[in-house]
Protein backbone atom coordinates (compact mmCIF):
# COMPACT_ATOMS: atom_id res chain seq x y z
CA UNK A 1 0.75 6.47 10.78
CA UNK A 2 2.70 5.97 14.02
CA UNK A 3 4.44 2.79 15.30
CA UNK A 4 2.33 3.30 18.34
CA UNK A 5 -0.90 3.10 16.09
CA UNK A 6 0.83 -0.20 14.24
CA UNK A 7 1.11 -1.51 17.85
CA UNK A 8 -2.09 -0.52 19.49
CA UNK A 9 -3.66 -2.54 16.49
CA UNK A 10 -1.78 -5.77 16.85
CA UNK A 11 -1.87 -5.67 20.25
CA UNK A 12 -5.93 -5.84 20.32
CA UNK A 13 -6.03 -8.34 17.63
CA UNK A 14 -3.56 -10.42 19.47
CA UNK A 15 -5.74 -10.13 22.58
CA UNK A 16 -9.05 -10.91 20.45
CA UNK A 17 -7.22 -13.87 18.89
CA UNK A 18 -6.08 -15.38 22.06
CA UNK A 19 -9.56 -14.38 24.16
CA UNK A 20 -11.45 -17.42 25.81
CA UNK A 21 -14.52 -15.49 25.05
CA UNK A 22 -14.70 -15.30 21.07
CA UNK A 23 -13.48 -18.24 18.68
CA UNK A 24 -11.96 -18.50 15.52
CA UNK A 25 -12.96 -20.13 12.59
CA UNK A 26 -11.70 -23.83 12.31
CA UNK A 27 -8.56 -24.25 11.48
CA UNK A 28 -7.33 -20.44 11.98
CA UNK A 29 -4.31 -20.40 14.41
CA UNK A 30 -4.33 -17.58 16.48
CA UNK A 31 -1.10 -16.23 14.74
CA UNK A 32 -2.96 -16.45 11.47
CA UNK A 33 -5.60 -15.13 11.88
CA UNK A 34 -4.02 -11.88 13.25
CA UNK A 35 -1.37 -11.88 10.34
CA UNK A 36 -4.68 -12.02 8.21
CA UNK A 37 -6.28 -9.21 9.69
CA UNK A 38 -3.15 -6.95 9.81
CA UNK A 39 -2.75 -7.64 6.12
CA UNK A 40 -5.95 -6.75 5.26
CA UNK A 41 -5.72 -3.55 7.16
CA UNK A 42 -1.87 -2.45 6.04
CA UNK A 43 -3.26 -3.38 2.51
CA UNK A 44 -6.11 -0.66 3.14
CA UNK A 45 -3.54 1.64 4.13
CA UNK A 46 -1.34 1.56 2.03
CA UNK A 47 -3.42 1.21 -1.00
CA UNK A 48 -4.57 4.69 -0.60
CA UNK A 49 -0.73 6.24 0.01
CA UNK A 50 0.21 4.53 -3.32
CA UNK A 51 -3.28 5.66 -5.07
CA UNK A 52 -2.21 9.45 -3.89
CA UNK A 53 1.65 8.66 -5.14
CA UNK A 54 1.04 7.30 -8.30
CA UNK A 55 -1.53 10.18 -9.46
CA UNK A 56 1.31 12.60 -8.24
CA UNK A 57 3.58 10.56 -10.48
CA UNK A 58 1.08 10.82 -13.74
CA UNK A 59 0.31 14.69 -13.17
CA UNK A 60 3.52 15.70 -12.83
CA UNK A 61 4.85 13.67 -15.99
CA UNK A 62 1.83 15.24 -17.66
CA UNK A 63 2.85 18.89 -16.95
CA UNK A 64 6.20 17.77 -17.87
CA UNK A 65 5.34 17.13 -21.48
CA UNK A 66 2.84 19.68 -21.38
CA UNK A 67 5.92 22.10 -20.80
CA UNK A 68 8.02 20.41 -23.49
CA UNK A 69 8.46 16.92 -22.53
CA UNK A 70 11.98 15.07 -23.13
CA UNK A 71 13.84 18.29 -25.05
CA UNK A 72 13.78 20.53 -22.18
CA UNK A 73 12.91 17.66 -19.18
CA UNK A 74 14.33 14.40 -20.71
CA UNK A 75 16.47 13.15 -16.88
CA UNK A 76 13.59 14.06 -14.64
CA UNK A 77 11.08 12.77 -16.76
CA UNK A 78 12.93 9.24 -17.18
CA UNK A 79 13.46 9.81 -13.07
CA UNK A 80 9.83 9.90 -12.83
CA UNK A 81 9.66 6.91 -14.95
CA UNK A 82 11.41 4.96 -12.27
CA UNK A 83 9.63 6.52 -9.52
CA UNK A 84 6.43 4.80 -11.18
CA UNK A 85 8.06 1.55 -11.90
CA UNK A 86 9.01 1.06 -8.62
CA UNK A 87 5.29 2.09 -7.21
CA UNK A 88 4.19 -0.54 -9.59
CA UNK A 89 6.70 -3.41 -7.92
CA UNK A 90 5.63 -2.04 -4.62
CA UNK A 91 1.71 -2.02 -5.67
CA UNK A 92 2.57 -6.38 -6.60
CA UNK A 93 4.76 -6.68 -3.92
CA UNK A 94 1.98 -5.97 -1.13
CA UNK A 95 -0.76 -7.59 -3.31
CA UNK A 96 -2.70 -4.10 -3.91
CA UNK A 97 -4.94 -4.51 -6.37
CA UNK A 98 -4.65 -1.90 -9.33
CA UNK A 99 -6.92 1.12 -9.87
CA UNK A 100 -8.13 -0.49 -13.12
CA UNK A 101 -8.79 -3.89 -11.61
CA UNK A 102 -11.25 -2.07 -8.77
């Protein structure tokens, strides 16, 4: 994803917020409603990166013990450990739900 696409996307929800010819529901500010939206969207986004990173995570700590685990692999499997921690503070971080929550 390119800043230009980020942009592109703001840019026509800013112009939808602030149209004369639509409205927004009561209440809704302009600038949150389009924080809203964008939110929703980056969540949609990104969900599916971190879905793609954190099954790359599990396979490869899989074939890791598959191959001998901790004896022979003990520093990059605790590596990939942290890799998955950290997708898991990034998963609550943006508010993506978790696989098993779905």
């Amino acid at each position: 994803m390119s800043t230009d696409e980020i942009e592109t996307i703001l840019a026509n929800w800013i112009e939808q917020a602030l149209s004369s010819s639509g409205s927004l529901p009561e209440g809704v500010s302009p600038a949150s409603w389009v924080a809203g939206q964008f939110a929703d969207w980056w969540r949609g986004r990104a969900g599916e990166a971190m879905n793609d990173a954190e099954i790359a995570v599990s396979a490869a700590l899989k074939e890791l013990t598959r191959l001998s685990g901790w004896d022979s692999f003990g520093e990059a499997m605790h590596e990939m450990a942290h890799v998955r921690d950290a997708l898991g503070e990034l998963r609550g971080l943006m508010r993506l739900p978790n696989e098993s929550d779905v």
